[in-house]
Protein backbone atom coordinates (compact mmCIF):
# COMPACT_ATOMS: atom_id res chain seq x y z
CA UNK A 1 2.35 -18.46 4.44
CA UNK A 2 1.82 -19.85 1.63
CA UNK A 3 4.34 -17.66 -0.57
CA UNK A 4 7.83 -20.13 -0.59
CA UNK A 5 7.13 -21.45 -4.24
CA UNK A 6 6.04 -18.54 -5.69
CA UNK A 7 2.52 -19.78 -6.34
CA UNK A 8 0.02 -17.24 -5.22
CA UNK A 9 -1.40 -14.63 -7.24
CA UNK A 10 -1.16 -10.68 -6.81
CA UNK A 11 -4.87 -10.59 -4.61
CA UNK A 12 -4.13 -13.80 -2.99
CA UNK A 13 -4.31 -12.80 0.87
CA UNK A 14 -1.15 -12.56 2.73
CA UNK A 15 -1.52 -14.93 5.51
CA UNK A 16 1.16 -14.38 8.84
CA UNK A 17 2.58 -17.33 10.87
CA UNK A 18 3.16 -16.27 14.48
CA UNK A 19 5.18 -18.92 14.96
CA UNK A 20 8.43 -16.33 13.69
CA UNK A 21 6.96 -13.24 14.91
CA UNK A 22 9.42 -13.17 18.04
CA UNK A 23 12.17 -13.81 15.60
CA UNK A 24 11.39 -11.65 13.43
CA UNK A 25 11.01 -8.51 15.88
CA UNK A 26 14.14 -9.40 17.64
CA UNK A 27 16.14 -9.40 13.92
CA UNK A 28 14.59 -6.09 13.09
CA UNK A 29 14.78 -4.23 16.82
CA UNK A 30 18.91 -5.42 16.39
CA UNK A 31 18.90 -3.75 13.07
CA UNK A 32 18.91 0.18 13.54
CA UNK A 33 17.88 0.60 10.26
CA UNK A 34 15.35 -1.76 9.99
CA UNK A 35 13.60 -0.73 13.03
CA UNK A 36 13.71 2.76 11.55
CA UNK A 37 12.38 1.67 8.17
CA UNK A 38 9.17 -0.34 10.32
CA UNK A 39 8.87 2.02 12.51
CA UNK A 40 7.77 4.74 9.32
CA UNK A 41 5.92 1.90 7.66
CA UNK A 42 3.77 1.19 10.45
CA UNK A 43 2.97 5.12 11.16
CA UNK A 44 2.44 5.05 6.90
CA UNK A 45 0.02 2.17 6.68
CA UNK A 46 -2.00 3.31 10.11
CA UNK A 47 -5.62 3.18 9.18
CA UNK A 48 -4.91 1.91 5.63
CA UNK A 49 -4.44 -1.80 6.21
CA UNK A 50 -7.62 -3.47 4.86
CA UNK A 51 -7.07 -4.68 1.03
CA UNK A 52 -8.85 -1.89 -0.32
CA UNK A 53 -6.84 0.98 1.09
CA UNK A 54 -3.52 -1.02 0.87
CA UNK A 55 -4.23 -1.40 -3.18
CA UNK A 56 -5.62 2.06 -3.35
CA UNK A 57 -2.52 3.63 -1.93
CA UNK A 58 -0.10 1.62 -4.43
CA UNK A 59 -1.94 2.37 -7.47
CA UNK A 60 -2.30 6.43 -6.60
CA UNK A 61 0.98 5.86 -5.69
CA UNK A 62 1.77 4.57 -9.25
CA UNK A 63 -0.02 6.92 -10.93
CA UNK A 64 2.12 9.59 -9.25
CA UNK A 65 5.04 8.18 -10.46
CA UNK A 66 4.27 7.73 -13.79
CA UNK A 67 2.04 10.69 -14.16
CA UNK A 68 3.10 13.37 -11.49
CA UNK A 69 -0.20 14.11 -10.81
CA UNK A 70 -2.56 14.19 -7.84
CA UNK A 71 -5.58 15.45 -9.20
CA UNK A 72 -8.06 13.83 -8.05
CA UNK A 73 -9.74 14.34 -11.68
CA UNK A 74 -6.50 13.23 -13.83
CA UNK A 75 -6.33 10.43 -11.08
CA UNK A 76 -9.44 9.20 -11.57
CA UNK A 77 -9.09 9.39 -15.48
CA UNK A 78 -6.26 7.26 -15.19
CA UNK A 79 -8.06 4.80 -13.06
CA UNK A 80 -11.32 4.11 -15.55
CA UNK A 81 -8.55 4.09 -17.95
CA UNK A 82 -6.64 1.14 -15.67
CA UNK A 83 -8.91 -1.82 -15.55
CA UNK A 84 -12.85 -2.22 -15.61
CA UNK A 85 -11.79 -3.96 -11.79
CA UNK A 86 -10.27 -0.27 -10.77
CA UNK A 87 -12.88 1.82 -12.31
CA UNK A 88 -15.52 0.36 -10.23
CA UNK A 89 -13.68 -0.32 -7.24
CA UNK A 90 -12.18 2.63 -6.97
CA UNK A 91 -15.14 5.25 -7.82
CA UNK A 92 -16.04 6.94 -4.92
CA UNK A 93 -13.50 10.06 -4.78
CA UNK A 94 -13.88 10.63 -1.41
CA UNK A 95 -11.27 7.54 -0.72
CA UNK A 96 -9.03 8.66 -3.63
CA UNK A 97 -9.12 11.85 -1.97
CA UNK A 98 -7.99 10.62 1.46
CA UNK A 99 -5.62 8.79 0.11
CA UNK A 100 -3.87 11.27 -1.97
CA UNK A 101 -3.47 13.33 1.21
CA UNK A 102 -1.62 10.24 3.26
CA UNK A 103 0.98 9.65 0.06
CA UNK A 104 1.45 13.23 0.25
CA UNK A 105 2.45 13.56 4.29
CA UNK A 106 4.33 10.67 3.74
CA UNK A 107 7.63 10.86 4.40
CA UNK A 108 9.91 8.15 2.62
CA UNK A 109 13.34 9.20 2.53
């Protein structure tokens, strides 16, 4: 909600109306494809859907990309190196860790 005009910021909350979620579910359950593609997403993002995880997972995931790494050390170097925000947020290498190992069982093709 919220996200028609292109107004809200990259932290803003995502807020879901359940006024479409029929609709919605119907469009993608019709869709092969699409039901595939939700169907890995949801099995992804299992256990990783509070905002922490959810921007933890995109910036490793980021970092992979640009940096082929997942050391957890060269990971965490890149991190500190990010923002002050990410440095302190994302400290503790026991998430970074965990993490790492979900992008890597991933399967996205």
């Amino acid at each position: 909600m919220g996200y028609s005009d292109m107004n809200k910021n990259p932290f803003a909350p995502l807020v879901l109306v359940s006024d479409g979620y029929d609709t919605v579910k119907a469009y993608i359950e019709s869709k092969p494809e699409l039901y595939k593609i939700a169907k890995k997403t949801i099995g992804f993002l299992t256990g990783f859907y509070s905002n922490f995880a959810l921007e933890l997972l995109s910036s490793l995931d980021v970092i992979e990309i640009r940096h082929n790494t997942f050391e957890t050390k060269k990971i965490t170097e890149k991190l500190e190196k990010w923002s002050d925000r990410k440095r302190s947020l994302f400290s503790n290498t026991k998430y970074i860790d965990v993490s790492v190992r979900q992008l890597q069982q991933a399967e996205f093709v």
